[in-house]
C-alpha atoms as a PDB file:
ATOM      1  CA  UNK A   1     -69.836 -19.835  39.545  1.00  0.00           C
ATOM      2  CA  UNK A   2     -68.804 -16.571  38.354  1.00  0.00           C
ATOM      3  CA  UNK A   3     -68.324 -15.342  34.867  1.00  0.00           C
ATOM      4  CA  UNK A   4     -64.796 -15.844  34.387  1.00  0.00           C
ATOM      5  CA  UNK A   5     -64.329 -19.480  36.048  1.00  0.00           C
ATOM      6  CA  UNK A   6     -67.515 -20.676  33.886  1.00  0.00           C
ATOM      7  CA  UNK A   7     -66.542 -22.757  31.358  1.00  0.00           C
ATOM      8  CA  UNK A   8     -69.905 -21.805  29.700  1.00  0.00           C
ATOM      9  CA  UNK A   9     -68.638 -18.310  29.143  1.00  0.00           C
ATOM     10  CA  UNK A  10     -68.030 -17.466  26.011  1.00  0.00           C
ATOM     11  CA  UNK A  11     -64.263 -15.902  27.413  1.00  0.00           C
ATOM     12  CA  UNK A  12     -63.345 -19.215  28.872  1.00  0.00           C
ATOM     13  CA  UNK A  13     -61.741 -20.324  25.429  1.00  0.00           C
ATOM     14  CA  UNK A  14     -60.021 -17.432  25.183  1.00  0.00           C
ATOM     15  CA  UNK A  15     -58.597 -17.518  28.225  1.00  0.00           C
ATOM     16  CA  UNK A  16     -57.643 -21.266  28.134  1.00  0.00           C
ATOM     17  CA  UNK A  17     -55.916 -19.800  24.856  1.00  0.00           C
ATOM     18  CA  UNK A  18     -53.925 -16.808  26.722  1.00  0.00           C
ATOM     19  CA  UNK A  19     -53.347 -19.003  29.848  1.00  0.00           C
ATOM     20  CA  UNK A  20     -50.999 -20.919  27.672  1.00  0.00           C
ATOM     21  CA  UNK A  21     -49.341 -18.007  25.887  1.00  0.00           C
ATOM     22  CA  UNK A  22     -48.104 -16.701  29.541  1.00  0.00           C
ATOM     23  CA  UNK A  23     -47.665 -20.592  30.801  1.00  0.00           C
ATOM     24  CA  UNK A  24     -44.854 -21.121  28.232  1.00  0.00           C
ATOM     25  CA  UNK A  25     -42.531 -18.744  30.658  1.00  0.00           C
ATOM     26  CA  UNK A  26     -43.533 -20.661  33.698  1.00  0.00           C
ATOM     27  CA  UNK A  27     -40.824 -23.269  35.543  1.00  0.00           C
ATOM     28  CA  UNK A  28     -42.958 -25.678  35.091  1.00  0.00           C
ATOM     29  CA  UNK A  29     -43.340 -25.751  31.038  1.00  0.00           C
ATOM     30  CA  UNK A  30     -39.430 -24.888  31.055  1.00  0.00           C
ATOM     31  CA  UNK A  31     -39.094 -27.833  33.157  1.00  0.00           C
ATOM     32  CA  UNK A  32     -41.400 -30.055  30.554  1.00  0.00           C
ATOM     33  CA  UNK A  33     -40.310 -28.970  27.607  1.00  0.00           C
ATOM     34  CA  UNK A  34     -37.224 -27.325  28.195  1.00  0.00           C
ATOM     35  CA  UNK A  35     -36.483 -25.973  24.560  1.00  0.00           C
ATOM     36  CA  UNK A  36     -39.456 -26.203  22.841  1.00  0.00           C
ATOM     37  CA  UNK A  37     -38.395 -24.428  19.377  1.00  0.00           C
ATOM     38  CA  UNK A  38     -37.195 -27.819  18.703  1.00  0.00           C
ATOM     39  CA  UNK A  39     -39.424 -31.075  18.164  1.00  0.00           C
ATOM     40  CA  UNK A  40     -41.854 -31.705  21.263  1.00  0.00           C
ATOM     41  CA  UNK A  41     -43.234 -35.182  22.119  1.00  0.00           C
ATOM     42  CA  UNK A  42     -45.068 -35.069  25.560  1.00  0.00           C
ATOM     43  CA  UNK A  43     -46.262 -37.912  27.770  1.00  0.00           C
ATOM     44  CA  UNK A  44     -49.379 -38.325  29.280  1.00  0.00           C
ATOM     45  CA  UNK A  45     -48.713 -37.681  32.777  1.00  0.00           C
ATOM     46  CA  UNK A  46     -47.572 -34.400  31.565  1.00  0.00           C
ATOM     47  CA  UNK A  47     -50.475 -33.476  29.879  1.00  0.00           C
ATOM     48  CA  UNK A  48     -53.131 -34.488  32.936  1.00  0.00           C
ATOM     49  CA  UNK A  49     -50.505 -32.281  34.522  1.00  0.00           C
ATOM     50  CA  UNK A  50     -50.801 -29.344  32.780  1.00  0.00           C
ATOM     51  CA  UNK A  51     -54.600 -29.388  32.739  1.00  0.00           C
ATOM     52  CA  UNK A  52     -54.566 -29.735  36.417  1.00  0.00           C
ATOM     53  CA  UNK A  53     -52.680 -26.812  36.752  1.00  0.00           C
ATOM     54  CA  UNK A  54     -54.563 -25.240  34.388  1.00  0.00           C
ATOM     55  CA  UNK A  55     -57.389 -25.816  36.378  1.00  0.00           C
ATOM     56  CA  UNK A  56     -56.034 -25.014  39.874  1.00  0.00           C
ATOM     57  CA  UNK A  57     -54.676 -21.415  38.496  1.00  0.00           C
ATOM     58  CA  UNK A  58     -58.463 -20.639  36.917  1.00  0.00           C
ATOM     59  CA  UNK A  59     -60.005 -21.749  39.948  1.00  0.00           C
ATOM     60  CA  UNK A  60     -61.781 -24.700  38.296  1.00  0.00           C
ATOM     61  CA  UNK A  61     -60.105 -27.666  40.606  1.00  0.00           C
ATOM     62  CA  UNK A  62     -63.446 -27.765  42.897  1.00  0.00           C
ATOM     63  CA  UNK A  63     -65.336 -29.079  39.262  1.00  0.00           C
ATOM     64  CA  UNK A  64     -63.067 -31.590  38.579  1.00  0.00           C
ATOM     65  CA  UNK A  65     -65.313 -34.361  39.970  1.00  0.00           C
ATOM     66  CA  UNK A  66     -66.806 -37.879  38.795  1.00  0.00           C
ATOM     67  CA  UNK A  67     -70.268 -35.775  38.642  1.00  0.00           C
ATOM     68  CA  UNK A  68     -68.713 -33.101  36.423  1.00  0.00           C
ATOM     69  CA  UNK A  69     -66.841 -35.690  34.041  1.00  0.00           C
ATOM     70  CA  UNK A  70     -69.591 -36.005  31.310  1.00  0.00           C
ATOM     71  CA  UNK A  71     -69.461 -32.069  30.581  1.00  0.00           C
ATOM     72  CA  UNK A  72     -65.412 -32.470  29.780  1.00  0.00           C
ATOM     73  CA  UNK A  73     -66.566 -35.419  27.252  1.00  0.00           C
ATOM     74  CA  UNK A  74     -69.351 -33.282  25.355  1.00  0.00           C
ATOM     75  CA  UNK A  75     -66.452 -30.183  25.435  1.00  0.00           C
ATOM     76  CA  UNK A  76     -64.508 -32.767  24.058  1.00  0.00           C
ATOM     77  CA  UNK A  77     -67.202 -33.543  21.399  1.00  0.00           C
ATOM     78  CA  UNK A  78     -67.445 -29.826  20.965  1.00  0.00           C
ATOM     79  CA  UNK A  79     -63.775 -29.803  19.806  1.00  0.00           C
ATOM     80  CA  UNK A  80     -64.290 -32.503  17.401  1.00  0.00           C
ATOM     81  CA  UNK A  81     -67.051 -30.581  15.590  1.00  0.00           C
ATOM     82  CA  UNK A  82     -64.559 -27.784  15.161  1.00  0.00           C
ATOM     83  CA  UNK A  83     -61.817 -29.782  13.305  1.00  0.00           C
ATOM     84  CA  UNK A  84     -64.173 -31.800  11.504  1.00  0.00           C
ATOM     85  CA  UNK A  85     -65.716 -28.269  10.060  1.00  0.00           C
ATOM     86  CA  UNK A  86     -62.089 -27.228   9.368  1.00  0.00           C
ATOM     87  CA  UNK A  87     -61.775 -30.484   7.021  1.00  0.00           C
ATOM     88  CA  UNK A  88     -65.106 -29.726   5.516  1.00  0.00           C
ATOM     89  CA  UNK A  89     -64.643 -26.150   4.457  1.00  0.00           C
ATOM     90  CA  UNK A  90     -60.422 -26.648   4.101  1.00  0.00           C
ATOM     91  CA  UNK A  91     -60.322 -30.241   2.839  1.00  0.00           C
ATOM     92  CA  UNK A  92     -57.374 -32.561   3.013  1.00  0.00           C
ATOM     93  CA  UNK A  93     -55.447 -29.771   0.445  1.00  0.00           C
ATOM     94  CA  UNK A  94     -55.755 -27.250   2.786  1.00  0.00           C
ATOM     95  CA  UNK A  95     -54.613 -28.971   6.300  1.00  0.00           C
ATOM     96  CA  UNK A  96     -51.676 -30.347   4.413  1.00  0.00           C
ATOM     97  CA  UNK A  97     -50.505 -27.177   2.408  1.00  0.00           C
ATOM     98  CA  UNK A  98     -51.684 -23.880   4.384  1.00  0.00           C
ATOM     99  CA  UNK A  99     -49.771 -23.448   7.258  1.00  0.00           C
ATOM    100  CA  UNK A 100     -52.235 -21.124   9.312  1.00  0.00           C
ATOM    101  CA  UNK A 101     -54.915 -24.035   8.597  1.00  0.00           C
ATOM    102  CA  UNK A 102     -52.883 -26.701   9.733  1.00  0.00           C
ATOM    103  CA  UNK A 103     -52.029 -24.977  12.816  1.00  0.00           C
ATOM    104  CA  UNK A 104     -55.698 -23.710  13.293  1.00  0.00           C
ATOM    105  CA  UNK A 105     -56.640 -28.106  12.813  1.00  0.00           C
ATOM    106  CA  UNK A 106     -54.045 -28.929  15.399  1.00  0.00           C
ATOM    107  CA  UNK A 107     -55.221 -26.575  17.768  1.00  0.00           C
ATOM    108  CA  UNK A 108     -58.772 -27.866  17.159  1.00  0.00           C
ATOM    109  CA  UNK A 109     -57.396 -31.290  17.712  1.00  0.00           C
ATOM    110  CA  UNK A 110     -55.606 -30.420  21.173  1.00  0.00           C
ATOM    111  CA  UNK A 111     -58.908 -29.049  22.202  1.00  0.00           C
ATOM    112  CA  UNK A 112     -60.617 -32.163  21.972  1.00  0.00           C
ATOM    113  CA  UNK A 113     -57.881 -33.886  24.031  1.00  0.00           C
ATOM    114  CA  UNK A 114     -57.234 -31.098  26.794  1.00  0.00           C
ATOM    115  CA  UNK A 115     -60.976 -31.960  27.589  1.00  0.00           C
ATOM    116  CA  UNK A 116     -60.438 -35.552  27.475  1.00  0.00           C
ATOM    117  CA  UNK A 117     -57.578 -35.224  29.952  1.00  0.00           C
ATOM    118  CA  UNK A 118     -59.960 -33.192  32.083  1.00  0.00           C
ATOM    119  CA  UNK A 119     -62.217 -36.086  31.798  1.00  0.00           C
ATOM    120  CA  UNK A 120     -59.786 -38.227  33.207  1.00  0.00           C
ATOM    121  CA  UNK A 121     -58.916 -36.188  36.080  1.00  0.00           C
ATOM    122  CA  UNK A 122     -62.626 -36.118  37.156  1.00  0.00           C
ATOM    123  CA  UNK A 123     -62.571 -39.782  37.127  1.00  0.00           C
ATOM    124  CA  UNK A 124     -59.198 -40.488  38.728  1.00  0.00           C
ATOM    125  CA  UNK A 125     -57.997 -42.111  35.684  1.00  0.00           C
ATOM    126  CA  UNK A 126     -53.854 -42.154  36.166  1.00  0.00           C
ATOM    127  CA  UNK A 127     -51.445 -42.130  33.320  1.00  0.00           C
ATOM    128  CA  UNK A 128     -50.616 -45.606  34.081  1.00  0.00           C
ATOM    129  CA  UNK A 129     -54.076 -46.737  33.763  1.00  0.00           C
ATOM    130  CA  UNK A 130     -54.238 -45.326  30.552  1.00  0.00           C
ATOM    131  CA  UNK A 131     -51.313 -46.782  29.122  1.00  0.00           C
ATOM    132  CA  UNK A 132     -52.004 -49.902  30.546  1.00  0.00           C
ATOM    133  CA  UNK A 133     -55.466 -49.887  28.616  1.00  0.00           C
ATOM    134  CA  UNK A 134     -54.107 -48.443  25.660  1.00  0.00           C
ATOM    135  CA  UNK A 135     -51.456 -51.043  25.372  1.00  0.00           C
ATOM    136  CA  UNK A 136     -54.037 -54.273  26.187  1.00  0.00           C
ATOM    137  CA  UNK A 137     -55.866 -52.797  23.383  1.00  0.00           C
ATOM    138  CA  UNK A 138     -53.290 -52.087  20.673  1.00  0.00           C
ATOM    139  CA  UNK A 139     -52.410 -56.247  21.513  1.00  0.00           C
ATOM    140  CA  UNK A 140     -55.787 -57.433  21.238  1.00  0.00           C
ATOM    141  CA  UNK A 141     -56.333 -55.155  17.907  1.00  0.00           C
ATOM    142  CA  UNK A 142     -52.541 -56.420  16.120  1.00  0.00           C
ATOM    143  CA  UNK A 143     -54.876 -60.347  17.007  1.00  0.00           C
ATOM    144  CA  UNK A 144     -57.575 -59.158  14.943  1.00  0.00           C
ATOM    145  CA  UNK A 145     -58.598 -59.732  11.554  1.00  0.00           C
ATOM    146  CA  UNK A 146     -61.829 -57.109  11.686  1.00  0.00           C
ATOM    147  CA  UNK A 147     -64.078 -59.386   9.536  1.00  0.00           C
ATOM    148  CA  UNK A 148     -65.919 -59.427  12.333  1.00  0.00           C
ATOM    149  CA  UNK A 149     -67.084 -55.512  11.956  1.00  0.00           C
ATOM    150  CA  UNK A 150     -68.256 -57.424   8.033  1.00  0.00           C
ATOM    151  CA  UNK A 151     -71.594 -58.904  10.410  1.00  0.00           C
ATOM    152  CA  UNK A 152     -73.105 -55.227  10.419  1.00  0.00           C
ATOM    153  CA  UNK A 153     -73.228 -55.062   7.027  1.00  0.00           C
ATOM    154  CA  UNK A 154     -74.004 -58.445   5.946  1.00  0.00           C
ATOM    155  CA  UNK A 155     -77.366 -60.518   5.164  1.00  0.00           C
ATOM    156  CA  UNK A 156     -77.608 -64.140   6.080  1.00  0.00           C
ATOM    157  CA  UNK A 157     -80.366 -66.397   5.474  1.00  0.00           C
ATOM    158  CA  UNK A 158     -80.798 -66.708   9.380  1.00  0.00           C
ATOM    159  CA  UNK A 159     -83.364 -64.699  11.370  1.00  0.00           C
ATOM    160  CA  UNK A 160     -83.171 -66.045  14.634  1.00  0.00           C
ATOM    161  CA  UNK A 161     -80.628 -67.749  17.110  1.00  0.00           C
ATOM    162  CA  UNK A 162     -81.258 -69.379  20.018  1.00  0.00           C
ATOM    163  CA  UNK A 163     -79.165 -70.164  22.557  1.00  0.00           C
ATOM    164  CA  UNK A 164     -79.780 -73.255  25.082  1.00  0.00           C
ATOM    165  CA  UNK A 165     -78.688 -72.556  28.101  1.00  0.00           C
ATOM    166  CA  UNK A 166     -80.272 -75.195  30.178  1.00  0.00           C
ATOM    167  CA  UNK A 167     -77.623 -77.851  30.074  1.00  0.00           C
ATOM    168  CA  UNK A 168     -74.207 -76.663  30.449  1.00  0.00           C
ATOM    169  CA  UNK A 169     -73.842 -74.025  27.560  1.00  0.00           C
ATOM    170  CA  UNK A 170     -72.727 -70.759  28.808  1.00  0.00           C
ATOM    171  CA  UNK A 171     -73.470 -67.095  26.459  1.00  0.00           C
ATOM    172  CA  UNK A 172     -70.003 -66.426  24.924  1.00  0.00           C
ATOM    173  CA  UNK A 173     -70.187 -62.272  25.856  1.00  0.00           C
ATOM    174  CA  UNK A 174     -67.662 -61.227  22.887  1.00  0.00           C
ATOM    175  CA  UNK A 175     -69.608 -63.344  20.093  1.00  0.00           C
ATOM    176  CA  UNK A 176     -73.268 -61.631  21.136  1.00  0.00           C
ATOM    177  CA  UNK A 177     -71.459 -58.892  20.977  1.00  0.00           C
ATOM    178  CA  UNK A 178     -71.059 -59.197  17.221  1.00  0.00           C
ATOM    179  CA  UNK A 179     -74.121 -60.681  16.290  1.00  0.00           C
ATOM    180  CA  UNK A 180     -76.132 -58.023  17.689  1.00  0.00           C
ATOM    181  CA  UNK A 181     -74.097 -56.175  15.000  1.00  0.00           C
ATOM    182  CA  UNK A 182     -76.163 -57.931  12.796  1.00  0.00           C
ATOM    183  CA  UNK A 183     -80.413 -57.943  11.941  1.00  0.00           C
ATOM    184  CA  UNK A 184     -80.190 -61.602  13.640  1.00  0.00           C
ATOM    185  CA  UNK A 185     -82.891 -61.553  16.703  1.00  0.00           C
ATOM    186  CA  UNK A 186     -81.044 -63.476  19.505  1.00  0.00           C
ATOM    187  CA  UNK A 187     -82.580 -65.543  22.054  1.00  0.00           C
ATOM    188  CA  UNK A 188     -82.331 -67.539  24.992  1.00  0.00           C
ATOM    189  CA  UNK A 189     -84.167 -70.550  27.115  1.00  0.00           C
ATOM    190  CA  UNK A 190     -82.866 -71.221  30.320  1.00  0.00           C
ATOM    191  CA  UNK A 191     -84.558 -72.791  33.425  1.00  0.00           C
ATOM    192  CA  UNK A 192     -83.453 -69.717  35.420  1.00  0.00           C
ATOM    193  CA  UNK A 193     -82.743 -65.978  34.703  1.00  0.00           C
ATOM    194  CA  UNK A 194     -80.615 -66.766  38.190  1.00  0.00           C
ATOM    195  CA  UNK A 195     -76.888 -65.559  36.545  1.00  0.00           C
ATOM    196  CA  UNK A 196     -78.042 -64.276  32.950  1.00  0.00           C
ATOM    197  CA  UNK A 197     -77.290 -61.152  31.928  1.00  0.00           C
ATOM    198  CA  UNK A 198     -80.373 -59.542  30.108  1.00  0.00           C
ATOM    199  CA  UNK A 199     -79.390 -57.086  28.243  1.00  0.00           C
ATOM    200  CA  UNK A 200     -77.257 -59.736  26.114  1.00  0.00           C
ATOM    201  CA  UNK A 201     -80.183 -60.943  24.692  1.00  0.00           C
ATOM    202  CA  UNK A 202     -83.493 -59.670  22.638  1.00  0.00           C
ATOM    203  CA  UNK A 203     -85.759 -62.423  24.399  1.00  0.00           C
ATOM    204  CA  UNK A 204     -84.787 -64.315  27.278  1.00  0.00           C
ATOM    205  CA  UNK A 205     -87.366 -67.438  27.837  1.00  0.00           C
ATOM    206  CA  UNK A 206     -87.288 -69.274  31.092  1.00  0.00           C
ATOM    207  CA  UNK A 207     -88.730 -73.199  31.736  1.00  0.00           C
ATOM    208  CA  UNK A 208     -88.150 -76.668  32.089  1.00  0.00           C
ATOM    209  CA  UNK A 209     -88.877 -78.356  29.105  1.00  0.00           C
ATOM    210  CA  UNK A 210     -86.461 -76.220  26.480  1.00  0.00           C
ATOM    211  CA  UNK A 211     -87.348 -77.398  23.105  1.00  0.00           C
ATOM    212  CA  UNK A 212     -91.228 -76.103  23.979  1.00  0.00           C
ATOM    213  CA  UNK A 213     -89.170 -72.841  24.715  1.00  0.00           C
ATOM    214  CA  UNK A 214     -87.437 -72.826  21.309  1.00  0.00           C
ATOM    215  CA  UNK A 215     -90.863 -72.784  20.042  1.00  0.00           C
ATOM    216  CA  UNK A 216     -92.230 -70.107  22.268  1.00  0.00           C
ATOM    217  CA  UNK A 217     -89.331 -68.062  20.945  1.00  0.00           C
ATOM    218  CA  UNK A 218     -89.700 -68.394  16.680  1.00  0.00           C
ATOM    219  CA  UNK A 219     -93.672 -67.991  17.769  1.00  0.00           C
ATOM    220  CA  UNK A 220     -92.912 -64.447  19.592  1.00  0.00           C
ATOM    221  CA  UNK A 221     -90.876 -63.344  16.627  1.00  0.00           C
ATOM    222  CA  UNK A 222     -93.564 -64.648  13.757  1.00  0.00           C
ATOM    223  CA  UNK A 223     -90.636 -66.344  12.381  1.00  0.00           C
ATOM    224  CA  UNK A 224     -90.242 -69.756  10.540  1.00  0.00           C
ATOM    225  CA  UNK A 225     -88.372 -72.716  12.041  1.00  0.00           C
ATOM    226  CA  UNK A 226     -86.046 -73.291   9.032  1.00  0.00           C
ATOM    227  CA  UNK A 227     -84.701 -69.768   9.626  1.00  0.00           C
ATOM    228  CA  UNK A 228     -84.326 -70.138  13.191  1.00  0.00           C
ATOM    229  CA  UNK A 229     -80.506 -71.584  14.437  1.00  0.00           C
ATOM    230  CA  UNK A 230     -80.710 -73.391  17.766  1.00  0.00           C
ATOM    231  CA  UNK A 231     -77.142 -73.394  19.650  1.00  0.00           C
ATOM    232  CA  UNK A 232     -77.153 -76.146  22.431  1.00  0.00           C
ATOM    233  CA  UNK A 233     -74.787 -78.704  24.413  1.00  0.00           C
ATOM    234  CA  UNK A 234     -77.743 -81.395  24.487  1.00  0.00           C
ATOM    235  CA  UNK A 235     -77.967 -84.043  22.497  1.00  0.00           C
ATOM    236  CA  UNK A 236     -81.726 -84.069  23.521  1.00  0.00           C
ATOM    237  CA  UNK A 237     -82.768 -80.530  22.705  1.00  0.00           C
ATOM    238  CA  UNK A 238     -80.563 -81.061  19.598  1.00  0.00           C
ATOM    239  CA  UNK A 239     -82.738 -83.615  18.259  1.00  0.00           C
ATOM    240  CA  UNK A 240     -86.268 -82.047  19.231  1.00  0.00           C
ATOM    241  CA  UNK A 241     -85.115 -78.924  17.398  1.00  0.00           C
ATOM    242  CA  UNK A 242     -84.351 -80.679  13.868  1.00  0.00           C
ATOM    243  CA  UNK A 243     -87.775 -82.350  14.279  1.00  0.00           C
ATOM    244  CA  UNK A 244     -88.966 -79.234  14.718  1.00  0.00           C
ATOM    245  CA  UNK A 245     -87.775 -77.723  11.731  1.00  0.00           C
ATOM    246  CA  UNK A 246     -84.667 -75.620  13.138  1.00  0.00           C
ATOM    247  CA  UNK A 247     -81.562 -75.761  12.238  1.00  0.00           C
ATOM    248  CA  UNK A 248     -79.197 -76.826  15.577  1.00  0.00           C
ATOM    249  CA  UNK A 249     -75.220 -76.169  15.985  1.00  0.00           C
ATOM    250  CA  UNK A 250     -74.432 -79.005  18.438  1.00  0.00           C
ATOM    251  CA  UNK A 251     -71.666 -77.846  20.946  1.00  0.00           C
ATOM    252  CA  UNK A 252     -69.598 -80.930  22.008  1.00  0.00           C
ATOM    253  CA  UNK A 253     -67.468 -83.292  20.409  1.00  0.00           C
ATOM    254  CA  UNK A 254     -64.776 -81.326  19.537  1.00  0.00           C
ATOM    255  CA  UNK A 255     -67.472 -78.765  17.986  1.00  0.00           C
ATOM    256  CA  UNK A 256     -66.939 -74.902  20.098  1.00  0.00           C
ATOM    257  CA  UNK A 257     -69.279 -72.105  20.349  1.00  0.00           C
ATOM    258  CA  UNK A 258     -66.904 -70.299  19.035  1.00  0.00           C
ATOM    259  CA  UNK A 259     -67.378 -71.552  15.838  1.00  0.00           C
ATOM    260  CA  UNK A 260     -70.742 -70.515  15.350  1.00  0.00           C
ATOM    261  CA  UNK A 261     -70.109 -67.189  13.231  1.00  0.00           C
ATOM    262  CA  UNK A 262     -68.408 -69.369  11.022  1.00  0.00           C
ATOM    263  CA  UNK A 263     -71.694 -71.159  10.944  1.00  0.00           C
ATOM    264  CA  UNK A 264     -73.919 -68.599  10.475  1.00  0.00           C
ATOM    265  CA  UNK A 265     -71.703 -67.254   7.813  1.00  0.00           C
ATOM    266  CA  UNK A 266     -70.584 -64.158   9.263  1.00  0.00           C
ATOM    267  CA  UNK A 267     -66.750 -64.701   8.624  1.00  0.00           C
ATOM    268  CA  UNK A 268     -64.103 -64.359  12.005  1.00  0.00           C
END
């Protein structure tokens, strides 16, 4: 790769920067943003436009691959660093009040996402895959209360959670998901590891007789049984776990798994 099509170069900013100084009197910009003196709002597929043209008049179109896509994210990063040292020398005062800092933080900013949009071009990602994404998201988020993101920071007098998956309970992927947010150690005892995804759990325990795996479990950990939860659908392993000592959240009977952060007090 020679010097001036290597993004490692330390002209390839500065030529990013005078590429779109002469772009502005291209067709194509006109075309975009046909008076731009006035108030500008692009749209995605613009922008994954422009850096693909970018790229195809600097001669960097061959790099744009899946391989390559990582380097565009820590560019990205890169970018970041630079606005966030702009806010920590500048401060909020400054980005609001000085006009050459402001613009020097928005350019900063449009850094980090010119390198995202590379990103996506390496991967394929469209504009309508984006927005599609982007929109699923902003609904789920408007459904959400956040006290879940309250489980990394709280303390609860449980240590250990087990789940029983050996008759009929299934691992809920969303709620481990939060409480490995939290210093709870969660387990599992199934007959199989046929199906289970590992990496959901911190232990996954595997046999036929399930409360002698509950034990195995609060054994491996050095923990006590009255700080240990046990989350099953059997009435059976319910019962052998209070004799045990554990506390049990019995699934059934109108009673949901996905209750059990109420349970364990980390609030939905």
């Amino acid at each position: 790769m020679g010097e001036s099509n290597n993004p490692h170069s330390p002209n390839f900013f500065s030529q990013i920067k005078s590429f779109w100084k002469g772009v502005r009197g291209k067709p194509f910009f006109k075309k975009v943003f046909p008076d731009n003196t006035h108030s500008m709002d692009g749209k995605i597929s613009q922008f994954l436009k422009m850096q693909h043209d970018l790229a195809v008049e600097k001669g960097w179109i061959d790099g744009r691959t899946p391989e390559n896509a990582p380097f565009s994210i820590l560019w990205s990063i890169d970018e970041l660093g630079e606005a966030i040292a702009i806010i920590k020398k500048k401060g909020a005062d400054g980005i609001m009040d000085n006009e050459s800092v402001r613009e020097h933080f928005v350019e900063e900013v449009a850094d980090t996402f010119m390198y995202l949009f590379d990103m996506m071009e390496c991967y394929g990602i469209t504009a309508d895959e984006f927005t599609r994404a982007y929109v699923k998201k902003y609904e789920r988020n408007m459904g959400r209360s956040w006290h879940e993101n309250d489980a990394m920071y709280e303390k609860c007098r449980w240590q250990l959670v087990i789940f029983d998956l050996t008759d009929g309970l299934s691992a809920d992927e969303r709620l481990l998901e939060v409480l490995s947010k939290t210093e709870l150690k969660l387990a599992a005892a199934a007959a199989s590891a046929d199906g289970i995804d590992r990496d959901l759990f911190d232990l996954l325990l595997t046999g036929d007789d399930a409360p002698e795996l509950f034990g195995h479990a609060v054994e491996n950990y050095g923990m006590s049984a009255d700080t240990t939860v046990v989350c099953t659908a059997s009435a059976e392993h319910a019962q052998a776990a209070k004799e045990a000592g554990m506390t049990v959240y019995e699934v059934g009977n109108g009673v949901t798994l996905g209750g059990l952060q109420d349970f364990l007090g980390f609030p939905q």
